[in-house]
Protein backbone atom coordinates (compact mmCIF):
# COMPACT_ATOMS: atom_id res chain seq x y z
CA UNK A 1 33.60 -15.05 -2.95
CA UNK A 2 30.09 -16.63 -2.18
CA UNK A 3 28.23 -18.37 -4.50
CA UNK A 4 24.21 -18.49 -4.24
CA UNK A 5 23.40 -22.17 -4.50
CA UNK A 6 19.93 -22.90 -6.34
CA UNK A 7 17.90 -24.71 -4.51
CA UNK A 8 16.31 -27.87 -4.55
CA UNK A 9 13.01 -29.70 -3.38
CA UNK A 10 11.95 -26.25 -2.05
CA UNK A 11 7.92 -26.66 -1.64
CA UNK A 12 6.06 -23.88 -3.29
CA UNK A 13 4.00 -21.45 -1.65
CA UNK A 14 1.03 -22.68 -2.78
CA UNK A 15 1.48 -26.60 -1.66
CA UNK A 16 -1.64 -27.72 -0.86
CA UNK A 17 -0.40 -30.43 1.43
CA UNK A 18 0.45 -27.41 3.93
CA UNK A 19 -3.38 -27.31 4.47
CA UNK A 20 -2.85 -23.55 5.65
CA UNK A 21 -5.44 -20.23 4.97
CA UNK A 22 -5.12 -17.87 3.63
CA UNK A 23 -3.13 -15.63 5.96
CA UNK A 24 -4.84 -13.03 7.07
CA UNK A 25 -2.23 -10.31 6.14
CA UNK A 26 -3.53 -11.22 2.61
CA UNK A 27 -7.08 -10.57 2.96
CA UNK A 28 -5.78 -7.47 4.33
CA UNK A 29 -4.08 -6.00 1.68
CA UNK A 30 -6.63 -7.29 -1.04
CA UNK A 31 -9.50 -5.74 -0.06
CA UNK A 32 -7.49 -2.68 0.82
CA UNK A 33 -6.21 -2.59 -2.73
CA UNK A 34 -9.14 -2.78 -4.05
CA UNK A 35 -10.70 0.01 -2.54
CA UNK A 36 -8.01 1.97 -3.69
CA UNK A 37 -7.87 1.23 -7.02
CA UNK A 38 -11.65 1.61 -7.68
CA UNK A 39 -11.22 4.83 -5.74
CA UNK A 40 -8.07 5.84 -8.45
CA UNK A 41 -9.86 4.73 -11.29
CA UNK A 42 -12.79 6.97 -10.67
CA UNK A 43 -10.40 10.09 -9.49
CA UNK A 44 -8.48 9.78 -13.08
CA UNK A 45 -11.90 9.48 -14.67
CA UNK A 46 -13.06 12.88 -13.41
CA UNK A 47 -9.91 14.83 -12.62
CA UNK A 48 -7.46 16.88 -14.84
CA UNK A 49 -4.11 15.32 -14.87
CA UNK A 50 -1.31 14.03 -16.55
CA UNK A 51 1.18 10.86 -16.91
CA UNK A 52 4.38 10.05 -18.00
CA UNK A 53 3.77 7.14 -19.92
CA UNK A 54 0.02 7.82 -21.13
CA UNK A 55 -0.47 11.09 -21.98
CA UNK A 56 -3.02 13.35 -19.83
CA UNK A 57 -6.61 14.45 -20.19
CA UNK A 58 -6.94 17.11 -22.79
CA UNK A 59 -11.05 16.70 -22.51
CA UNK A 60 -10.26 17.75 -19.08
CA UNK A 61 -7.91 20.63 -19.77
CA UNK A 62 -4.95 18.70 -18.64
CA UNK A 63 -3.87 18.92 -14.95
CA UNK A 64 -1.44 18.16 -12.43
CA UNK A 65 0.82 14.40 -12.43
CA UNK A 66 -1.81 11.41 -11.51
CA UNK A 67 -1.12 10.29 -8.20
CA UNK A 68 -3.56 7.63 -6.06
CA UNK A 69 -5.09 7.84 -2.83
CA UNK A 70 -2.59 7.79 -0.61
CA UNK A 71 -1.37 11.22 -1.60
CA UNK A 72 -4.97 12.36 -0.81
CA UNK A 73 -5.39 10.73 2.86
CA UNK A 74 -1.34 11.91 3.51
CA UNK A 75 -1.55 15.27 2.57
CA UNK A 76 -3.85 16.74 0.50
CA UNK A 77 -7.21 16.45 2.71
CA UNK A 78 -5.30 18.55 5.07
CA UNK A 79 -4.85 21.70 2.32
CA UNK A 80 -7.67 24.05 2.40
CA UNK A 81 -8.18 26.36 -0.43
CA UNK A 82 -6.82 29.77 1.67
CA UNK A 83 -3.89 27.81 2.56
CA UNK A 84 -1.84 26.75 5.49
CA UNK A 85 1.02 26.68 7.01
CA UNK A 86 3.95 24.18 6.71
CA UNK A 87 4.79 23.65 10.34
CA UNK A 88 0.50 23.65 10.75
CA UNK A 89 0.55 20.46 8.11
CA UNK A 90 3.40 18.84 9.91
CA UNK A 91 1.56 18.79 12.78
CA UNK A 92 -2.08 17.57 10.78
CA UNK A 93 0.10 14.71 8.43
CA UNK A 94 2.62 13.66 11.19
CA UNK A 95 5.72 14.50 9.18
CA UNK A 96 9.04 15.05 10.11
CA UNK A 97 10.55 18.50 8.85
CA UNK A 98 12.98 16.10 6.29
CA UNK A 99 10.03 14.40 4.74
CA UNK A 100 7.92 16.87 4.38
CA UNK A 101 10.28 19.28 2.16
CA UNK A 102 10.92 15.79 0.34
CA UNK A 103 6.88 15.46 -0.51
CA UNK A 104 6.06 19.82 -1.01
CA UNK A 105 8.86 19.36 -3.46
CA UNK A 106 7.39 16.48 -5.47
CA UNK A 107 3.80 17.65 -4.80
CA UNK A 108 4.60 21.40 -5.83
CA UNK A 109 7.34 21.55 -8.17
CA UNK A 110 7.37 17.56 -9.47
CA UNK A 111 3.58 16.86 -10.02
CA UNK A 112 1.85 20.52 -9.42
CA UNK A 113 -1.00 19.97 -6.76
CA UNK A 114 0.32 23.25 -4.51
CA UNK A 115 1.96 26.45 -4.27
CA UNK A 116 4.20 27.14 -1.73
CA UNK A 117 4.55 31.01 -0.47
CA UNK A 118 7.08 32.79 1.85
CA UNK A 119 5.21 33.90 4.79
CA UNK A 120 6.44 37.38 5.00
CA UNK A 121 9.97 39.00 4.10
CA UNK A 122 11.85 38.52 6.59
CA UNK A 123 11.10 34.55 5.67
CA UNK A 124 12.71 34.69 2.37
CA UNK A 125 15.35 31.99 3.49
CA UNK A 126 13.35 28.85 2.66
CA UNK A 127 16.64 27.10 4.51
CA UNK A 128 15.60 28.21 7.70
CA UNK A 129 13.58 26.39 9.83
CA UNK A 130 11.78 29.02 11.48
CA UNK A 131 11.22 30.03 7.72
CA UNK A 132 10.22 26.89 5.96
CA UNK A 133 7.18 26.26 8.99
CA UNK A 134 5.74 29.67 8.40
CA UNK A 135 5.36 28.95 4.59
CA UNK A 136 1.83 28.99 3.53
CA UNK A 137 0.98 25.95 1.07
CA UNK A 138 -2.24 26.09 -1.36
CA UNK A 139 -3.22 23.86 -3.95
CA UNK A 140 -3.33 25.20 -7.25
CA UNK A 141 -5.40 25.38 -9.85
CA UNK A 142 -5.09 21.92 -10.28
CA UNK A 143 -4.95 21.14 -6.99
CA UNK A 144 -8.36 22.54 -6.26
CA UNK A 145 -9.84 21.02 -9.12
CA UNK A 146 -8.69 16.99 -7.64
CA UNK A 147 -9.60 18.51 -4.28
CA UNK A 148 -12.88 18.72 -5.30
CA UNK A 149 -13.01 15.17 -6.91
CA UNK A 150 -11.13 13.53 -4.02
CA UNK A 151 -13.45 14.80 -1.10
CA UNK A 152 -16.37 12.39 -1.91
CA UNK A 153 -15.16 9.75 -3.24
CA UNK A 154 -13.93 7.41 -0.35
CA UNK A 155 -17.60 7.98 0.62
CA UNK A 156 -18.80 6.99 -2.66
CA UNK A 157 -16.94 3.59 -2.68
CA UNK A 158 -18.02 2.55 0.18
CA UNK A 159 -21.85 2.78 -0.70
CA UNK A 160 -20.60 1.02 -4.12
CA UNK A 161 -19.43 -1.64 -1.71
CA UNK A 162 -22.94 -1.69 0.18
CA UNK A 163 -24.75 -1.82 -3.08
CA UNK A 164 -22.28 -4.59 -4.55
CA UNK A 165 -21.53 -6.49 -1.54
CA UNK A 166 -24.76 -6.08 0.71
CA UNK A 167 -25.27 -3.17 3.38
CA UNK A 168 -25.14 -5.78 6.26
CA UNK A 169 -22.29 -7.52 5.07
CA UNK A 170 -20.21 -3.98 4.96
CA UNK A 171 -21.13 -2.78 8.21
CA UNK A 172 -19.94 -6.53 9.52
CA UNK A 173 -16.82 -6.22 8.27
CA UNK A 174 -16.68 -2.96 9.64
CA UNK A 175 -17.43 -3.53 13.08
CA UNK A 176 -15.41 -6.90 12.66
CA UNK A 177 -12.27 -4.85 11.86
CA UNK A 178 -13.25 -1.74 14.58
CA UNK A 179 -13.54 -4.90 17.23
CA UNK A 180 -9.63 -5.40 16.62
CA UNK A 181 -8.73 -2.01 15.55
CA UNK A 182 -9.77 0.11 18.91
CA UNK A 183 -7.57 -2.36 20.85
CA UNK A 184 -4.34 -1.31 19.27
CA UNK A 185 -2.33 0.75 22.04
CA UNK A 186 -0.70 2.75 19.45
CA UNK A 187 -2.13 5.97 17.11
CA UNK A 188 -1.75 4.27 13.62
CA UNK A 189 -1.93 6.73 10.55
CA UNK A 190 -5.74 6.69 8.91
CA UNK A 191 -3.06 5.18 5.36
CA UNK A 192 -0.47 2.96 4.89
CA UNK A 193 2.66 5.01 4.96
CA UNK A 194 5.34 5.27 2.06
CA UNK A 195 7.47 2.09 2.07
CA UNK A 196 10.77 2.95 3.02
CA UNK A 197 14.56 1.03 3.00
CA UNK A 198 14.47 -2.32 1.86
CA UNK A 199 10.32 -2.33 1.50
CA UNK A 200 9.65 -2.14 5.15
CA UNK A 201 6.23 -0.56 6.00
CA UNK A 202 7.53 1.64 9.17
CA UNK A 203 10.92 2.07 11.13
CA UNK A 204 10.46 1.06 13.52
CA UNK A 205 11.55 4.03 15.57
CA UNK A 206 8.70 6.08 14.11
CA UNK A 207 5.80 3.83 15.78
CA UNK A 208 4.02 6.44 17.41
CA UNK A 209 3.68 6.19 21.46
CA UNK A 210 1.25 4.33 23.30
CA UNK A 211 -2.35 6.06 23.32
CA UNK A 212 -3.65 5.13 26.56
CA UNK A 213 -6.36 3.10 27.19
CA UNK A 214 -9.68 3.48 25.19
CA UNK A 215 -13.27 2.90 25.01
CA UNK A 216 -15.32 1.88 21.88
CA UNK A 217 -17.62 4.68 22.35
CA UNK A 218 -14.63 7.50 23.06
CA UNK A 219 -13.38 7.17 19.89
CA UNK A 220 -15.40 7.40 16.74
CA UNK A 221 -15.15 4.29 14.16
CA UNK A 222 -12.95 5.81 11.54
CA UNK A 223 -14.16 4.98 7.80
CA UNK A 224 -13.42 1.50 5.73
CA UNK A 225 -10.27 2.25 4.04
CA UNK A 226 -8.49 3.67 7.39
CA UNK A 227 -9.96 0.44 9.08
CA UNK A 228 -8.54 -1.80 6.46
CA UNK A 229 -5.18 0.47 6.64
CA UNK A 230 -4.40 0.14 10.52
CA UNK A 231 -5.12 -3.03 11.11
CA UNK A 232 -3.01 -3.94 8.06
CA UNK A 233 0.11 -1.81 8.95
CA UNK A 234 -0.47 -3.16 12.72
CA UNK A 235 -0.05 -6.46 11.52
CA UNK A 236 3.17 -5.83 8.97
CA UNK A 237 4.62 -3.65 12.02
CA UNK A 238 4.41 -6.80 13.90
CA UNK A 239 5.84 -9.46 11.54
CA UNK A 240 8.85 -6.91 10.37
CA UNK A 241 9.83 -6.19 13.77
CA UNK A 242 11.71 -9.84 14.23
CA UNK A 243 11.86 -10.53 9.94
CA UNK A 244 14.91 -10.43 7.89
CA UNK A 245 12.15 -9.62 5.06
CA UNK A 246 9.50 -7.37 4.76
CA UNK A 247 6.31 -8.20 4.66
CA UNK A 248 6.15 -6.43 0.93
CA UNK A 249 8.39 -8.28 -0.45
CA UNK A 250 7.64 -11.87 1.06
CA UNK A 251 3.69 -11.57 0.51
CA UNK A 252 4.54 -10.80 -3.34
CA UNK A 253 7.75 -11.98 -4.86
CA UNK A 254 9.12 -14.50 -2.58
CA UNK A 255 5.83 -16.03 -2.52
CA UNK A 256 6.05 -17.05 -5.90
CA UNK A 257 9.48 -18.20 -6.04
CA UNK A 258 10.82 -21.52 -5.68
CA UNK A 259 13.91 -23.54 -6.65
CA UNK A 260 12.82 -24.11 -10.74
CA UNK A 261 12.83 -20.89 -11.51
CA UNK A 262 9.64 -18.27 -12.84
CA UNK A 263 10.22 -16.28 -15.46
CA UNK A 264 11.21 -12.55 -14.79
CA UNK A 265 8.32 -11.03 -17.41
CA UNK A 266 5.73 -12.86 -15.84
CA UNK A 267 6.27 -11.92 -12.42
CA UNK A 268 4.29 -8.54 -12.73
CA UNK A 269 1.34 -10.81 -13.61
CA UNK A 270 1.70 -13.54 -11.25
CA UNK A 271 2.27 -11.06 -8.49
CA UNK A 272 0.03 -8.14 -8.96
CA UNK A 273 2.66 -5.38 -8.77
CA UNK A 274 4.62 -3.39 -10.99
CA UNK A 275 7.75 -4.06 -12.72
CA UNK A 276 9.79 -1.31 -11.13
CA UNK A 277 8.57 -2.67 -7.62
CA UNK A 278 9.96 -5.77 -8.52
CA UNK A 279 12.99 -4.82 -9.59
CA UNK A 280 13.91 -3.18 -5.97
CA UNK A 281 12.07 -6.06 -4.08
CA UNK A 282 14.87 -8.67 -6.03
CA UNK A 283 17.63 -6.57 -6.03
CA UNK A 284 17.07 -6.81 -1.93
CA UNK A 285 16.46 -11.07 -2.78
CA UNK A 286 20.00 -10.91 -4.82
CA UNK A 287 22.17 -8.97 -1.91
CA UNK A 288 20.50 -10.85 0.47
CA UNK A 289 21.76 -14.01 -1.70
CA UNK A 290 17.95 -15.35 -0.99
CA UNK A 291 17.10 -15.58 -4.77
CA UNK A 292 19.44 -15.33 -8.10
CA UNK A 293 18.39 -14.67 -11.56
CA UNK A 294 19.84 -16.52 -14.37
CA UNK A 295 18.89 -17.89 -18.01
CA UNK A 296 16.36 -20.56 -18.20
CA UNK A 297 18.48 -22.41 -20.39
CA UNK A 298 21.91 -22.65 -22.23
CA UNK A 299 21.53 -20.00 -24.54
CA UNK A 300 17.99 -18.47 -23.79
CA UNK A 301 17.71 -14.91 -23.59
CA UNK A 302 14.82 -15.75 -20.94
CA UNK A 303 15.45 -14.77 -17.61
CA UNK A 304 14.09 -16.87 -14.56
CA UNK A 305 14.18 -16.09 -10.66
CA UNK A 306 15.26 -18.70 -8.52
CA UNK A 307 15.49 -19.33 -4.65
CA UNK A 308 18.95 -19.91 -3.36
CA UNK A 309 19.36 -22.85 -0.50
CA UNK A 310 18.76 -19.94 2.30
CA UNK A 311 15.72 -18.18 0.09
CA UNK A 312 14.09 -21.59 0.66
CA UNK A 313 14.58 -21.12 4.36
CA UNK A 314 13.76 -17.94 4.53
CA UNK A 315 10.37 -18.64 2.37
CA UNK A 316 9.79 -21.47 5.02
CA UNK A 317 10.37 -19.07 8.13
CA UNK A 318 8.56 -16.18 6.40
CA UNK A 319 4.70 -18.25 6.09
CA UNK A 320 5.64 -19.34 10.17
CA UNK A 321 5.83 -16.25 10.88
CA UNK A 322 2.79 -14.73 9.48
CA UNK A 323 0.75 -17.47 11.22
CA UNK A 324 2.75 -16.92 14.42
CA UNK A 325 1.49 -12.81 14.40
CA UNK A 326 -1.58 -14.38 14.11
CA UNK A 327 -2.15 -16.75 16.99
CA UNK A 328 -0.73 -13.86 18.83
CA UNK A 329 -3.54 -11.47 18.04
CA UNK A 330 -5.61 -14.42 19.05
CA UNK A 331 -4.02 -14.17 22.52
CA UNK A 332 -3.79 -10.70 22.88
CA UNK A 333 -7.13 -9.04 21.17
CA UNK A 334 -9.49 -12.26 21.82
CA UNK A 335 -10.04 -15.84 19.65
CA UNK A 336 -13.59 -14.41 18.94
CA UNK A 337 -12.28 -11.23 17.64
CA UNK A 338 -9.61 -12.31 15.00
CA UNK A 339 -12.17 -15.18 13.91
CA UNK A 340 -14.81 -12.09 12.93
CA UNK A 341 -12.82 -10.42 10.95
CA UNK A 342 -11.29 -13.68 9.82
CA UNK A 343 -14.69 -14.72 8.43
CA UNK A 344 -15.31 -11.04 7.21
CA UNK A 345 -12.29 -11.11 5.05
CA UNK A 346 -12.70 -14.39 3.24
CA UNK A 347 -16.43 -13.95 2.67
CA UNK A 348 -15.51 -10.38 1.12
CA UNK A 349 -12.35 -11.69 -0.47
CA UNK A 350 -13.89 -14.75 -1.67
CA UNK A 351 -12.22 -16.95 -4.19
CA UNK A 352 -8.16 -16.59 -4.82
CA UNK A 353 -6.64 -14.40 -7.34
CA UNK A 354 -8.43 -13.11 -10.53
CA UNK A 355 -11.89 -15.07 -9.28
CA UNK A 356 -12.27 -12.91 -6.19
CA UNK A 357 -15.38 -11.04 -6.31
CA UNK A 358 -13.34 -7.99 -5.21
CA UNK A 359 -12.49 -7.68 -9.30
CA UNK A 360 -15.85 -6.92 -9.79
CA UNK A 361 -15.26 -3.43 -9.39
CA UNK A 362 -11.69 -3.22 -10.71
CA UNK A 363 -12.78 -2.64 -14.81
CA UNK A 364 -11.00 0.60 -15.94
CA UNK A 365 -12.86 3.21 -17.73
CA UNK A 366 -11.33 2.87 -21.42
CA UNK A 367 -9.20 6.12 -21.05
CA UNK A 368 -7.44 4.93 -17.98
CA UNK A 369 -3.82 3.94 -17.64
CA UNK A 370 -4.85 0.49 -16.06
CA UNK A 371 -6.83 0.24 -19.36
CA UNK A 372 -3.69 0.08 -21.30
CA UNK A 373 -1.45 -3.01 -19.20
CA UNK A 374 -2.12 -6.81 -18.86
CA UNK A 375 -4.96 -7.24 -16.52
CA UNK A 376 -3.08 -9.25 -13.20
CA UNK A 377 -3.81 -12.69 -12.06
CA UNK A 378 -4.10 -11.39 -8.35
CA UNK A 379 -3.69 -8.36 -6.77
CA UNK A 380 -0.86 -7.99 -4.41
CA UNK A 381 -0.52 -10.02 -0.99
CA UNK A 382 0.98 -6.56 0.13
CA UNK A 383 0.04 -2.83 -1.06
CA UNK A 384 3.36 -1.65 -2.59
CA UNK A 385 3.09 1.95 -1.99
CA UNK A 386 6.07 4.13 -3.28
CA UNK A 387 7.09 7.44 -4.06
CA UNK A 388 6.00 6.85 -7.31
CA UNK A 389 2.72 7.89 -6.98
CA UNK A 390 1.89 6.20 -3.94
CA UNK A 391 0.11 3.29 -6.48
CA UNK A 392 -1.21 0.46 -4.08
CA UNK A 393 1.03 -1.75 -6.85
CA UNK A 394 3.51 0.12 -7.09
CA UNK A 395 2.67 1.38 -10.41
């Protein structure tokens, strides 16, 4: 039987003799977060819905299940009002026939954004394939009503973010992330995608074939949050395709680990994500034997994660790595280009953890969920996006 040996003399992440930046992964998914969560905030604000653990909006008339952005950008901008066919939203979303009877069951029957109607009747079998594509979706009531909330508001963030952050200082960090974005040779998605087994952003099967070559000016310059998007899920498809990790679950919780031990309860803080994110990102530490989680004393009923001998290793191989994806988009997209939106990032990102100016935006309206949980210390290294919801912590 194996044991996990604790380890010992394991640096922590945040060793300031390792002299390193802020990897740019990080920068990434923090301004990305951001975006999303301002954008959330004001979509619960102003939208009918309900939640499990909150209650719903009965000012608002109640509504369908809260979900975030990513359910908007995956599947509900493609939804017009008079409807459209499944195998026509396959095509619009990307989505495989499996998934997308997974997410018309949780957005119809689970969390009631749409309707889904037979075609005609000789398409009663919903089983059938033929049958299934030919289904018309519409949003319902509900649906309509967050349709109409949803449209704007990416728009209205961003010009938030002009008017907060400077209208010069936006469009540089947009044209710094375009100059690296238009020289990817695949067709990214304009959102992160679900995280799927063991955390990892895309299999890596489903990277979508080569585009062709490109010009600046043949392609328009897609808006902030799909900038921020691709060029973060280029970067985790890069570091997961040679990583015994992925990159959500070493930016977040083996980041903060090391051989003393942190306590379980305070990982939500000291991470940014949720609790239930957690709990699958160390169950895939523990069967990896990378991290164990034991009491911090004889007798305590406190709980502490530790790294394991190999965690320690693995932590060490996992920061190599994300500077090693980096010098390589140095080499392959231009020095000058990765410095840009190097600089663009840490200007926007500015100071670590709760300090960044990013959480100037973040406050929740009194009635919101985020209202109603311990304010973070950081927001994640990497979006956890889950079925849940498709919360950018997991949430």
């Amino acid at each position: 039987m194996y044991t996990a040996q604790v380890a010992r003399g394991c640096a922590s992440w945040d060793d300031a003799a390792m002299n390193t930046d802020t990897p740019l992964s990080t920068l990434l998914s923090q301004a990305l977060v951001a975006f999303v969560i301002e954008f959330d905030n004001e979509a619960e604000h102003a939208m009918p819905h309900r939640t499990t653990d909150y209650g719903s909006s009965p000012d608002l008339g109640g509504g369908p299940w809260l979900v975030s952005m990513v359910m908007w950008m995956k599947f509900m901008r493609f939804v017009p009002e008079e409807g459209i066919s499944v195998g026509e939203l396959q095509r619009l979303a990307r989505i495989d026939n499996k998934a997308m009877r997974v997410w018309l069951t949780r957005l119809s029957k689970w969390w009631g954004y749409l309707s889904i109607e037979p075609a005609g009747p000789a398409a009663s079998d919903s089983r059938s394939k033929r049958a299934f594509s030919s289904a018309i979706v519409r949003p319902t009531e509900g649906g309509r009503k967050a349709l109409e909330v949803w449209r704007p508001l990416s728009g209205v963030i961003e010009r938030r973010w002009e008017n907060r952050f400077g209208i010069d200082e936006i469009e540089e960090l947009r044209q710094a992330l375009w100059g690296v974005a238009r020289r990817f040779d695949v067709e990214l998605p304009d959102c992160l995608p679900i995280l799927g087994y063991a955390l990892f952003s895309i299999d890596q099967d489903d990277i979508p074939p080569a585009a062709g070559a490109r010009s600046a000016a043949a392609v328009p310059r897609p808006p902030l949050p799909t900038l921020l998007s691709r060029v973060l899920l280029a970067f985790a498809i890069e570091f997961e395709r040679d990583s015994e990790l992925s990159l959500a679950i070493g930016a977040n919780l083996l980041r903060v680990l090391d051989e003393k031990g942190v306590r379980v309860r305070d990982l939500p803080v000291v991470t940014g994500v949720s609790k239930e994110s957690l709990d699958m990102a160390m169950g895939i530490l523990r069967k990896k034997f990378l991290a164990v989680i034991v009491p911090e004393g004889p007798g305590s009923r406190t709980n502490v994660a530790r790294l394991t001998v190999k965690g320690c290793a693995v932590q060490r191989a996992f920061r190599r790595n994300l500077r090693a994806v980096e010098r390589s988009w140095r080499e392959r997209f231009g020095a000058s280009a990765v410095d840009r939106l190097r600089e663009s990032m840490e200007w926007l990102v500015g100071e670590p953890g709760a300090k960044s100016q990013l959480f100037g935006g973040l406050e929740p309206y009194p009635d919101g969920w985020r209202a109603s949980v311990p304010k973070p210390e950081t927001l994640p290294h990497f979006p956890m996006v889950l079925h849940r919801g498709g919360f950018p912590d997991g949430s």
